[in-house]
Protein backbone atom coordinates (compact mmCIF):
# COMPACT_ATOMS: atom_id res chain seq x y z
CA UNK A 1 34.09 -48.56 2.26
CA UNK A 2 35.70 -48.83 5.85
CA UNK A 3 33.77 -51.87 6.38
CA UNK A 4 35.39 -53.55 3.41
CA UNK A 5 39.08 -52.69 4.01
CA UNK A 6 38.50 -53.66 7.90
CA UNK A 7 37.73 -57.04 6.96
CA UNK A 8 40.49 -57.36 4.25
CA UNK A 9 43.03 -56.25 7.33
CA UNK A 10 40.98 -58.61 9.79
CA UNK A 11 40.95 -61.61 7.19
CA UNK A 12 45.02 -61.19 6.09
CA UNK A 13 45.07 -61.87 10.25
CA UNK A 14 48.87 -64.12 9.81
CA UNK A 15 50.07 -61.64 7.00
CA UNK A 16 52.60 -58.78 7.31
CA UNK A 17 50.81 -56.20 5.52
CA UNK A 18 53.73 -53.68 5.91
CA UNK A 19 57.42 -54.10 5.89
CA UNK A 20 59.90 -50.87 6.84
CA UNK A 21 63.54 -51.59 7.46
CA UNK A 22 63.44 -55.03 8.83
CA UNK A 23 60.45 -54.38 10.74
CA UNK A 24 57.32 -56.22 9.72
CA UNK A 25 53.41 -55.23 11.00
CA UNK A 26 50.67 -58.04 10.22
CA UNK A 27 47.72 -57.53 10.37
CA UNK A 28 47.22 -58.02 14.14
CA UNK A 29 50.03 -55.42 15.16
CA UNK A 30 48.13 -52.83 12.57
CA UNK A 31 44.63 -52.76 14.24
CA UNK A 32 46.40 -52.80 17.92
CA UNK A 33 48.61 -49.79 16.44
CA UNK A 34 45.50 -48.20 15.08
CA UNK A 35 43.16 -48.39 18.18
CA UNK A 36 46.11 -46.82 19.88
CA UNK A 37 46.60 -43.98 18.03
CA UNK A 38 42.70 -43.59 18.36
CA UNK A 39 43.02 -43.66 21.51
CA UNK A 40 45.22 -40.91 21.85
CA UNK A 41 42.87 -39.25 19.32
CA UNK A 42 39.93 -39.35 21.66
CA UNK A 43 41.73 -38.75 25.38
CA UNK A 44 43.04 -35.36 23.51
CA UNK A 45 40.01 -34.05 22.14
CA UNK A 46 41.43 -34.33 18.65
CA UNK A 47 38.33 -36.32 17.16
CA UNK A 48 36.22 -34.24 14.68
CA UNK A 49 39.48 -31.62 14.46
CA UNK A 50 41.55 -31.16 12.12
CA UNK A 51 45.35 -31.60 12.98
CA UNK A 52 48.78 -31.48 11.33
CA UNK A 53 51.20 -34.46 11.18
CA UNK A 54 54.24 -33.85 9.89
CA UNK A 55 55.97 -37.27 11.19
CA UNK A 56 59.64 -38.65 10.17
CA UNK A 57 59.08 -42.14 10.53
CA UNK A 58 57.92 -43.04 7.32
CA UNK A 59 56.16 -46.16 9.29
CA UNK A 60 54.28 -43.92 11.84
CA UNK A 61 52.70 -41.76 9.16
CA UNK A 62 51.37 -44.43 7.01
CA UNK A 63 49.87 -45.93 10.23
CA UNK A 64 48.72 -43.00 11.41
CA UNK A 65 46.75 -42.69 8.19
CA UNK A 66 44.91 -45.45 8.64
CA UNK A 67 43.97 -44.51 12.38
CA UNK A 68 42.48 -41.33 11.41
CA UNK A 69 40.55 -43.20 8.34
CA UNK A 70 38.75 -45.29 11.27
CA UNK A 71 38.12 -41.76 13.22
CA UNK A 72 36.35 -39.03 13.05
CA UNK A 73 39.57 -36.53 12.67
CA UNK A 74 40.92 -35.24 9.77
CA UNK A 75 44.47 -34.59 8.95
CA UNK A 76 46.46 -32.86 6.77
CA UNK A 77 50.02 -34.28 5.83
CA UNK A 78 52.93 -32.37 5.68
CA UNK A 79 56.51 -32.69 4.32
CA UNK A 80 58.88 -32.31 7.83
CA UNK A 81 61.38 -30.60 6.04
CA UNK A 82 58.63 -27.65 5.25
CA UNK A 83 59.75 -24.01 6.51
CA UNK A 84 58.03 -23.49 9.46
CA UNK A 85 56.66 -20.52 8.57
CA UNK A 86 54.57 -22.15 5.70
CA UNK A 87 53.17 -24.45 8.56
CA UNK A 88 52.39 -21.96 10.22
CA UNK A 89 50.01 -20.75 7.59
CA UNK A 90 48.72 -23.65 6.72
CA UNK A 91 47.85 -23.94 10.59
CA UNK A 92 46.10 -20.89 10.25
CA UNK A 93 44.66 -21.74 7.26
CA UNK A 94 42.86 -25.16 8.68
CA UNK A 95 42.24 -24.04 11.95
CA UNK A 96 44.47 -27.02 12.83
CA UNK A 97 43.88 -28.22 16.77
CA UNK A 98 47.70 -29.78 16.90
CA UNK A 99 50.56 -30.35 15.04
CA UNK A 100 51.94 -33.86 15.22
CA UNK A 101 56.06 -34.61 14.55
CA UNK A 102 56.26 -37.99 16.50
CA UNK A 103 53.64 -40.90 17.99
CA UNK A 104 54.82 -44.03 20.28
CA UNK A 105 53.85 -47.01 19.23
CA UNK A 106 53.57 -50.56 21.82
CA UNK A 107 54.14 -53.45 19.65
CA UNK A 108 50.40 -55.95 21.28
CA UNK A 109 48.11 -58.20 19.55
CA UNK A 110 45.22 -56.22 21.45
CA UNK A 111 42.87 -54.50 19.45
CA UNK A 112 39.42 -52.73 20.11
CA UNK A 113 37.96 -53.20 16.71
CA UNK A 114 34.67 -52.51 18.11
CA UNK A 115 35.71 -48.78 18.86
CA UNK A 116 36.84 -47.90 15.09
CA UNK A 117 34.60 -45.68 13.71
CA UNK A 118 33.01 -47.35 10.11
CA UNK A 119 30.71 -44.02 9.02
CA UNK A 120 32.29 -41.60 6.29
CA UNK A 121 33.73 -38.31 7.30
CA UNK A 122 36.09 -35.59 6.54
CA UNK A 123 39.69 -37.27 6.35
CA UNK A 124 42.03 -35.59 4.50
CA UNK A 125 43.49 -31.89 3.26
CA UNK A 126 46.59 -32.22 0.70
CA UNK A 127 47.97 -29.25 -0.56
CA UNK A 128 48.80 -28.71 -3.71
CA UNK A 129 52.36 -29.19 -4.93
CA UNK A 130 53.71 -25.55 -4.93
CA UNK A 131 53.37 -23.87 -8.46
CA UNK A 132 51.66 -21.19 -7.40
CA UNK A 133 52.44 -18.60 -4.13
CA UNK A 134 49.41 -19.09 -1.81
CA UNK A 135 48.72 -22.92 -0.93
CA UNK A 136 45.44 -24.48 -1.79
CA UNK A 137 44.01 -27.35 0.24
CA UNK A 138 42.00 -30.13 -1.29
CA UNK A 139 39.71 -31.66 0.52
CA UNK A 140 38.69 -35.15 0.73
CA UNK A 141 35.97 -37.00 2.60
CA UNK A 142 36.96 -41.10 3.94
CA UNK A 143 34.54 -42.94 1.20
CA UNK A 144 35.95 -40.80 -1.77
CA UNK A 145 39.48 -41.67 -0.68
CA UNK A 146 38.83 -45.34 0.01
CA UNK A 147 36.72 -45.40 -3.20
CA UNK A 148 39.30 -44.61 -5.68
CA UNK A 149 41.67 -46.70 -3.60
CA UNK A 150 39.80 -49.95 -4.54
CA UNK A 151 38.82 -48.98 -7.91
CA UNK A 152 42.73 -48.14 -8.80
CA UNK A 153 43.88 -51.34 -7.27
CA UNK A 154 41.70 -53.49 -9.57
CA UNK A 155 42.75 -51.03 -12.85
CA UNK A 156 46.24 -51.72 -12.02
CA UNK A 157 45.47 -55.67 -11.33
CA UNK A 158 47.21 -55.69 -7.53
CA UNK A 159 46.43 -58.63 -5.65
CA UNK A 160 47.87 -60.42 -2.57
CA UNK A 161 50.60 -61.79 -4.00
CA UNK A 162 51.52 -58.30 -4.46
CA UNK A 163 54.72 -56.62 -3.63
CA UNK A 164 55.14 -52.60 -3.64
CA UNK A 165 58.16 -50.51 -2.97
CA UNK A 166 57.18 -47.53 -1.42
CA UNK A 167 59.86 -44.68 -1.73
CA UNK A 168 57.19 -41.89 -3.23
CA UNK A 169 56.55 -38.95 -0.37
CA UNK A 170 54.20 -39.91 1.72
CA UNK A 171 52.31 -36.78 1.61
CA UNK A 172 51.25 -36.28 -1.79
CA UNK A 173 48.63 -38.48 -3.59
CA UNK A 174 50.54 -41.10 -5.09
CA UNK A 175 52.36 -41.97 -2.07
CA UNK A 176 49.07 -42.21 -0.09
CA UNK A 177 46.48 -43.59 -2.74
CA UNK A 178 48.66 -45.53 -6.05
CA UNK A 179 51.45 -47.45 -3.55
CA UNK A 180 49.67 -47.44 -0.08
CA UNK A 181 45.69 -47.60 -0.06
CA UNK A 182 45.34 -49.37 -2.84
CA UNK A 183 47.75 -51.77 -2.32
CA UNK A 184 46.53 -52.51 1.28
CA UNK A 185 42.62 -53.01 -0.61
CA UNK A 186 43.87 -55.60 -2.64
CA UNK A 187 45.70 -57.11 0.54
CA UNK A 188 48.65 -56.90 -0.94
CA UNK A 189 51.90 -56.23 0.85
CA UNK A 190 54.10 -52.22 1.07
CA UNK A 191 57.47 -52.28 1.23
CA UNK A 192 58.74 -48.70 2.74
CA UNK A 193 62.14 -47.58 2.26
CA UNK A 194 63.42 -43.78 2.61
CA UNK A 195 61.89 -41.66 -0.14
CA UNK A 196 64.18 -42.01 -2.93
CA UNK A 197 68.08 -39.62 -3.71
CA UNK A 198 70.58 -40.15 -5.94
CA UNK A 199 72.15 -41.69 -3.02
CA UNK A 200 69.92 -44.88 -3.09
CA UNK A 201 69.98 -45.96 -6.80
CA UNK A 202 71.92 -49.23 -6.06
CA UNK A 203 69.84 -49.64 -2.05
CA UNK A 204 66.48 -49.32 -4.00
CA UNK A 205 67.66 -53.15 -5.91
CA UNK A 206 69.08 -54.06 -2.82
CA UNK A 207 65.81 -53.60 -1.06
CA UNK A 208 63.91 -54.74 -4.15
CA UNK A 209 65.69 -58.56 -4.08
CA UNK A 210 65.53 -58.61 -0.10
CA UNK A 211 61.98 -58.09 -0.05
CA UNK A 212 61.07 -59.95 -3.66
CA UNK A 213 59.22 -57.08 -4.35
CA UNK A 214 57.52 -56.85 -7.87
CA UNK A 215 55.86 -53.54 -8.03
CA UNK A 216 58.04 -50.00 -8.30
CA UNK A 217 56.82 -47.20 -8.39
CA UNK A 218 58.98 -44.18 -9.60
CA UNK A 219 58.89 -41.13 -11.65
CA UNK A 220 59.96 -40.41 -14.95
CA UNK A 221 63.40 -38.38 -14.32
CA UNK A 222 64.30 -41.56 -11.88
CA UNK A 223 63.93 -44.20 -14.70
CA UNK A 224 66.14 -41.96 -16.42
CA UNK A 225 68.33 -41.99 -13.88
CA UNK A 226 68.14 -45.86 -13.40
CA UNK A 227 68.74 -46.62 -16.93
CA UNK A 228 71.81 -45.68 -16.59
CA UNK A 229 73.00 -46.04 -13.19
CA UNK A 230 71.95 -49.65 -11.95
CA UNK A 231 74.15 -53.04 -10.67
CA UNK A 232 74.94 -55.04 -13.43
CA UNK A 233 72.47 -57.72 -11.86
CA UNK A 234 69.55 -55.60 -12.74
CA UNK A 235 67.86 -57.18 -15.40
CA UNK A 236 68.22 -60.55 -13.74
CA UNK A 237 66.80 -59.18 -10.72
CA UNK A 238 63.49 -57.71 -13.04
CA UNK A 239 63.48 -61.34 -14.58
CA UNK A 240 63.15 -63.33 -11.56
CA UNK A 241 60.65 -61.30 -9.85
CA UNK A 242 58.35 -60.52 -12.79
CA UNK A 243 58.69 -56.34 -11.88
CA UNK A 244 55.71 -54.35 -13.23
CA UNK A 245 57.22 -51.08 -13.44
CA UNK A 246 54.98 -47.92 -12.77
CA UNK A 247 55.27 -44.26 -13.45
CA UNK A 248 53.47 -41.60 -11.73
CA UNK A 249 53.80 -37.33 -12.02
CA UNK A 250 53.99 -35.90 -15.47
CA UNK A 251 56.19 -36.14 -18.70
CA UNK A 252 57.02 -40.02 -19.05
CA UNK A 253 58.82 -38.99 -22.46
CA UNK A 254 58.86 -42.23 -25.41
CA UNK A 255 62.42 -41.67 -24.60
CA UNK A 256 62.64 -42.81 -21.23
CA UNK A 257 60.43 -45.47 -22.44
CA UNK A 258 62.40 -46.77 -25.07
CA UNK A 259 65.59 -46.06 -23.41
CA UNK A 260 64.70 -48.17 -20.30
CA UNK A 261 63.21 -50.97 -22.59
CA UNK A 262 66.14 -51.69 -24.59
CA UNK A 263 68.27 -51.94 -21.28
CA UNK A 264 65.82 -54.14 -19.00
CA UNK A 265 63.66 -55.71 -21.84
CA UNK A 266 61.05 -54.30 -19.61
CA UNK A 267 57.64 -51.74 -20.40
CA UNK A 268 56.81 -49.29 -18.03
CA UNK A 269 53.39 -48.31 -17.29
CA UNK A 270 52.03 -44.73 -16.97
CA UNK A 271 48.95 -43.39 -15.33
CA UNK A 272 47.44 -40.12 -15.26
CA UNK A 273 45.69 -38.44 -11.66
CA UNK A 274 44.05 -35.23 -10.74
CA UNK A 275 43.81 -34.51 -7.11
CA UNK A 276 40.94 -32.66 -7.11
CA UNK A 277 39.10 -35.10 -8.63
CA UNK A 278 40.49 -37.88 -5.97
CA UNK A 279 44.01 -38.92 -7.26
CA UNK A 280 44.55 -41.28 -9.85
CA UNK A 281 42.14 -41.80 -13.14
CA UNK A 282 43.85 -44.26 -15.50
CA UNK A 283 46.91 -46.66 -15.38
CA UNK A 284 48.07 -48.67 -18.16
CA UNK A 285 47.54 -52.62 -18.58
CA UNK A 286 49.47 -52.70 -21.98
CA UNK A 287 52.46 -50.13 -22.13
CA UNK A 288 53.28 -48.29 -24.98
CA UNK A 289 56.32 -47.45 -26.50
CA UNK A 290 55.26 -45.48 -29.53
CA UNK A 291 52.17 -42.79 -27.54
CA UNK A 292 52.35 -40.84 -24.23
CA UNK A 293 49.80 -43.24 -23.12
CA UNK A 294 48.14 -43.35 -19.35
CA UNK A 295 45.75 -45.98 -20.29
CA UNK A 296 42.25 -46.59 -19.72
CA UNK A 297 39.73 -45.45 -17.03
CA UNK A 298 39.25 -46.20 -13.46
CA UNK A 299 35.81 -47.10 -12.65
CA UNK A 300 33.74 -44.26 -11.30
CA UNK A 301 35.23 -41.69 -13.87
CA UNK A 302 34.72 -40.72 -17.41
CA UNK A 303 36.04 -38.39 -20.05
CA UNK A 304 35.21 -35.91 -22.47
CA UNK A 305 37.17 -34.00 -25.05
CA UNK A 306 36.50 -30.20 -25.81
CA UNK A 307 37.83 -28.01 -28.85
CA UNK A 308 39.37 -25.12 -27.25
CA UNK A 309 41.22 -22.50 -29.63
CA UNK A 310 42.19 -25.24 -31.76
CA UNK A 311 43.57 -27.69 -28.94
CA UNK A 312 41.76 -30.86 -27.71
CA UNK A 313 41.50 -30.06 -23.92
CA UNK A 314 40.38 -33.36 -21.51
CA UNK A 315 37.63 -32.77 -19.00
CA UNK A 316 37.36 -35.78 -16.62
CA UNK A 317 34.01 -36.09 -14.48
CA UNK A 318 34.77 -38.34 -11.21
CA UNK A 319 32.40 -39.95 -8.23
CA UNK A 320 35.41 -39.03 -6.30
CA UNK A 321 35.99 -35.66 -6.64
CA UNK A 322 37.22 -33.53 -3.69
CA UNK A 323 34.76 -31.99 -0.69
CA UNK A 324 35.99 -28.66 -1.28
CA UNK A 325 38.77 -26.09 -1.83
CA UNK A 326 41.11 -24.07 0.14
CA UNK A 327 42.34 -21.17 -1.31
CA UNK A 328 42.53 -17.43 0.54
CA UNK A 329 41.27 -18.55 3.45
CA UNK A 330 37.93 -18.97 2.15
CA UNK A 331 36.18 -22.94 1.29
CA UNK A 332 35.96 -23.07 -2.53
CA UNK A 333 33.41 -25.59 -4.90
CA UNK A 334 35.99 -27.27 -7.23
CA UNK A 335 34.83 -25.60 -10.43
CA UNK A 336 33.15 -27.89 -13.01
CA UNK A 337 31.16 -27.47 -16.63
CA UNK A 338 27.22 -27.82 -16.16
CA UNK A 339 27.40 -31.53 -16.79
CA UNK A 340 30.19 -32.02 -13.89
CA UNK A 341 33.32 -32.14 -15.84
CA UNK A 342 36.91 -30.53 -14.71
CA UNK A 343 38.90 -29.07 -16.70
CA UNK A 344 42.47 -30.68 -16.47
CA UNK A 345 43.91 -28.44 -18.89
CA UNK A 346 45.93 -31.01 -20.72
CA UNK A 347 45.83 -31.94 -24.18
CA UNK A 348 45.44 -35.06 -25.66
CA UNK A 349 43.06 -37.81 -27.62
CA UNK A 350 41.35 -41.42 -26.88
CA UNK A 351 42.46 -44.15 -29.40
CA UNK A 352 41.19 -47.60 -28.16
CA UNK A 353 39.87 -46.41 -25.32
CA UNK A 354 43.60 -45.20 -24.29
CA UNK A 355 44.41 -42.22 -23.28
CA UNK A 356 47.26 -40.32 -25.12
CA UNK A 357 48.49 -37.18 -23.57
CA UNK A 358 50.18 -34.23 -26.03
CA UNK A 359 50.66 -32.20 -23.68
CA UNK A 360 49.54 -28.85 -21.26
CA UNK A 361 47.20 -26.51 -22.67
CA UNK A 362 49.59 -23.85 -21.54
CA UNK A 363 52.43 -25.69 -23.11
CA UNK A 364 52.09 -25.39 -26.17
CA UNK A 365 53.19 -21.75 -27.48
CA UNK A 366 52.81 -20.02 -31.19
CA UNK A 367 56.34 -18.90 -32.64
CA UNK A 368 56.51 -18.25 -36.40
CA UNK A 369 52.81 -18.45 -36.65
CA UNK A 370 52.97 -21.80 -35.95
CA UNK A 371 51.82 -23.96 -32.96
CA UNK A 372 54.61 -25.88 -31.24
CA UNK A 373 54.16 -28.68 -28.66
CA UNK A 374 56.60 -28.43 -26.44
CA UNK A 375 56.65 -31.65 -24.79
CA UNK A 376 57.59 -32.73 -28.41
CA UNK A 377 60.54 -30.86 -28.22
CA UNK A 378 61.53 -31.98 -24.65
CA UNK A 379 61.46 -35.41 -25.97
CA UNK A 380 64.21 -35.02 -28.08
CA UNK A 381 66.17 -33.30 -25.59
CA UNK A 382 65.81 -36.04 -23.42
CA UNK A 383 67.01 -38.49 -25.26
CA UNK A 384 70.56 -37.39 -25.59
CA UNK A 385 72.10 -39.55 -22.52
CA UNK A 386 73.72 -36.47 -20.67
CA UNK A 387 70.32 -34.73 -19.81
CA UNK A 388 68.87 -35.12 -16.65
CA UNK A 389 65.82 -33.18 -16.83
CA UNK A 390 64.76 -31.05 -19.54
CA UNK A 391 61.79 -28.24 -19.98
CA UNK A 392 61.14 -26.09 -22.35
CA UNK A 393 59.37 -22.89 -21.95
CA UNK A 394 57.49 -20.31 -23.63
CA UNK A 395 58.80 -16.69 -23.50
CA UNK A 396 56.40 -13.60 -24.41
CA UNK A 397 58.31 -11.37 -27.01
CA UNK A 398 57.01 -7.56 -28.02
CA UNK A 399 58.81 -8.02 -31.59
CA UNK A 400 57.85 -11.73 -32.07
CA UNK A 401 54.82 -14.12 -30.72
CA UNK A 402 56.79 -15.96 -28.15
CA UNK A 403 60.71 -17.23 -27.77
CA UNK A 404 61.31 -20.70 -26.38
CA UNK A 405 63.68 -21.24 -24.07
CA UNK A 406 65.33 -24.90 -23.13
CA UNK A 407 66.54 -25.28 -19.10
CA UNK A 408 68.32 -28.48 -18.64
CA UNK A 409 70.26 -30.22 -16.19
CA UNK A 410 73.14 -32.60 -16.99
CA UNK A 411 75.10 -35.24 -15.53
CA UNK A 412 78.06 -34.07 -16.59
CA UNK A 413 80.62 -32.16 -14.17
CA UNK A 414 81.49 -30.13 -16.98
CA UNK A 415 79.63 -28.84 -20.08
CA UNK A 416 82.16 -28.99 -23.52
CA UNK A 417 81.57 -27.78 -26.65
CA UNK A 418 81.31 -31.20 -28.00
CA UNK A 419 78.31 -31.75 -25.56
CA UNK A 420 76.96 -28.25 -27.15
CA UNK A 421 77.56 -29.51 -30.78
CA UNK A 422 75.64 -32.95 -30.35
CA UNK A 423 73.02 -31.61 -28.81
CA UNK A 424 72.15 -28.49 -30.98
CA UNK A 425 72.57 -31.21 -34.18
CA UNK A 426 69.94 -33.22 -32.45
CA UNK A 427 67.92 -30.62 -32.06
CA UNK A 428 68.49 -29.40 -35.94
CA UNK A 429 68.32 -32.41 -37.04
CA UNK A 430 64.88 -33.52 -35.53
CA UNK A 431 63.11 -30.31 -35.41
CA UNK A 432 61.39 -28.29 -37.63
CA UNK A 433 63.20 -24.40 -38.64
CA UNK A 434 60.25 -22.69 -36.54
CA UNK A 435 60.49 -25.21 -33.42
CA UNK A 436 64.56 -24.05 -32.63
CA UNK A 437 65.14 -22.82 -29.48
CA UNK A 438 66.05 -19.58 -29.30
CA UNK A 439 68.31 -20.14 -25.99
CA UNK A 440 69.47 -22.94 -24.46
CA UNK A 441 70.25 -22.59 -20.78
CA UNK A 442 72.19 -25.32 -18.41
CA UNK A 443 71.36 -24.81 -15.09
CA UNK A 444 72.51 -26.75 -11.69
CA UNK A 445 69.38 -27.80 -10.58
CA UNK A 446 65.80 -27.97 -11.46
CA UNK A 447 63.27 -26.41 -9.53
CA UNK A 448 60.67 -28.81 -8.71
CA UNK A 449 57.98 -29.79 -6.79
CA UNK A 450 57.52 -32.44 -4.54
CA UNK A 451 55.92 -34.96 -6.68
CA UNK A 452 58.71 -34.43 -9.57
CA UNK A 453 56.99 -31.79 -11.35
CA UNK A 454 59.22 -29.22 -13.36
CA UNK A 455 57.91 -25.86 -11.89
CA UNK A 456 58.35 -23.75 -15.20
CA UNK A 457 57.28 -20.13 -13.18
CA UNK A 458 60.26 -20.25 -11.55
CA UNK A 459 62.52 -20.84 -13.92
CA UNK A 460 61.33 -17.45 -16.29
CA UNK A 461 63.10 -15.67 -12.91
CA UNK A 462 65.89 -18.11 -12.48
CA UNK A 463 68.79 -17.37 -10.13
CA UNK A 464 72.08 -16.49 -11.95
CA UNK A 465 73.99 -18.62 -9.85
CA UNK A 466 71.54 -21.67 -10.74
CA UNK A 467 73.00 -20.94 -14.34
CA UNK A 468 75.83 -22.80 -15.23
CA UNK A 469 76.66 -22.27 -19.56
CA UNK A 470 73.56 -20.10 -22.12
CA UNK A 471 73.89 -21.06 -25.63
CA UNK A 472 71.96 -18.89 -28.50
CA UNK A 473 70.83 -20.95 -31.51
């Protein structure tokens, strides 16, 4: 797998491979960058270790990535912003040799490809994205990492002509595998920009028509966003550079579909990923508006589906499934059924060899003896063009089977009763009497992790100054 990405970096030898703020690396600069950092590896006894980066220059730490691919060291990303303390654990945890927070880099054509090491070995710990107290490492060996690299970039059709804007973090999955490796093993061409605020709506188009780019990459609450707050030159923009539009993390609601459809006359495409079983498993290659679809297969993976107290559960089997786990200070096998398959805990069904999510197995709750899906309900929620971000939540009850609580956010400064009126008539109107919220709770801000993912723990113990209006239906 090294092999074959070294000569796609080594053939591209004229091509700028990777673009950040006005400065671009070909493909020349990149393996002269990479034997350096190798370098450094080796001269500081950091080869076969395991060491921390946790590097601002967005640049630096994509580079760095592909240094330690050609080593023998593993690394484990981390967010700079992190409390120090939780490195500190995580140091612990790994046994980490060194934490890195900045590399120098001599712009030279020189490169000792000769010295790169081409065998597989232990790369790369993620952590998981927060929802749960202790953090658990995931494990992941060169070959498995480079594997699902090249077998996503041929799902999602990239090729050298493309173009990807990079603004995902750079130290979770999609940031590393859907808009960097892959794109690199289809010799395509990353365009990095700072990891995305409400700030940089309008740079993100800027950057997009600098840079012709004609792959984003976002998540589902920034569509949202974007739908609503772009230049009017937006759809022109889309138009002339043939965008293909890509959604990664959970919940990419047939609102926000529809919603950002009928303003750009443009589908997005979802996909579906599991880091324990490598990172991403499907991607759509014809969008749909009407299912929660995250398309067909990678290569190298299959699926199953298992009746589980009455709710279709998806088990996914993958040849690039994680080393190991990291969890109490003690290496964990990833757990699997006898015939290999991992438990992803969502719900859904196959139709046409697309997959269509319906949700969590844990969200989904029983109120008036009755099973409610309650991504159903957050998709009506959403739609209303004040909401933000929506999630609705499952409350045990002693006197009932559960309550259901709705935590929003909203873009407006201040929440009238008119808001209140429209929304609790959408809600009537397109809900069932059993599926009503009991409670519906505005809040400032979402709690979240760092891949966009609603983290619905913390919001059963919400702060009361995160609570801005509670309305009982």
């Amino acid at each position: 797998m090294k092999k074959k990405l070294l000569e796609i970096i080594k053939k591209n030898s004229k091509k700028n491979l990777i673009i950040n703020e006005g400065i671009k690396v070909n493909s020349k600069n990149l393996l002269s960058y990479i034997t350096q950092i190798n370098r450094y590896l080796s001269e500081n006894n950091l080869e076969k270790k395991t060491i921390i980066i946790q590097i601002e220059n967005r640049l630096h730490t994509f580079i760095f990535y592909l240094a330690a691919i050609f080593s023998k060291t593993t690394i484990c990303p981390l967010d700079p912003k992190l409390p120090k303390s939780r490195v500190q654990k995580i140091k612990k945890l790994l046994n980490a040799k060194k934490i890195i927070k900045k590399i120098k880099l001599t712009k030279s054509d020189k490169a000792d490809v000769d010295s790169l090491n081409l065998d597989n070995h232990k790369f790369l710990i993620t952590f998981s994205s927060g929802t749960s107290g202790e953090p658990k490492g995931i494990v992941h060996d060169s070959n498995n990492i480079l594997g699902v690299s090249f077998s996503y970039s041929k799902l999602a059709e990239y090729n050298k002509n493309t173009k990807i804007l990079h603004c995902l973090p750079e130290y979770y999955m999609a940031g590393i595998i859907n808009t960097f490796f892959s794109c690199l093993c289809a010799a395509g061409q990353v365009v990095i920009i700072n990891s995305f605020s409400k700030r940089t709506i309008f740079d993100i188009w800027h950057k997009i028509l600098k840079y012709r780019v004609n792959v984003v990459y976002l998540i589902p609450s920034i569509y949202a966003m974007i739908s609503n707050f772009s230049p009017a030159n937006a759809k022109q923009i889309i138009k002339k550079n043939k965008i293909s539009f890509f959604s990664t993390s959970n919940n990419l609601y047939p609102n926000i579909r529809n919603t950002f459809f009928k303003k750009y006359q443009s589908k997005i495409k979802s996909c579906y990923g599991i880091t324990e079983m490598g990172g991403p498993l499907t991607n759509e290659i014809k969008p749909n508006l009407a299912h929660d679809s995250v398309g067909e297969l990678i290569n190298g993976c299959k699926i199953k589906i298992k009746e589980i107290n009455n709710k279709k559960i998806l088990f996914f089997k993958s040849e690039y499934k994680c080393q190991s786990l990291l969890v109490n200070n003690k290496t964990q096998k990833i757990k699997v059924d006898a015939q290999g398959y991992f438990n992803s805990e969502d719900t859904g069904f196959i139709e046409k060899n697309n997959i269509i999510l319906t949700g969590r197995e844990k969200d989904v709750l029983k109120k008036g003896g009755e099973l409610i899906h309650l991504k159903d309900i957050e998709n009506i929620i959403i739609g209303c063009d004040f909401v933000i971000d929506v999630a609705a939540v499952g409350i045990a009850d002693e006197l009932s089977d559960e309550k259901l609580n709705i935590y929003l956010t909203s873009k407006l400064k201040k929440i009238t009763k008119k808001n209140i009126d429209y929304l609790v008539s959408e809600i009537r109107d397109n809900t069932y009497k059993t599926e009503l919220p009991d409670k519906i709770i505005f809040i400032k801000k979402m709690p979240k992790t760092i891949s966009g993912k609603i983290i619905k723990r913390e919001l059963l113990s919400i702060n009361v100054s995160n609570k801005i209006k509670e309305v009982f239906l």
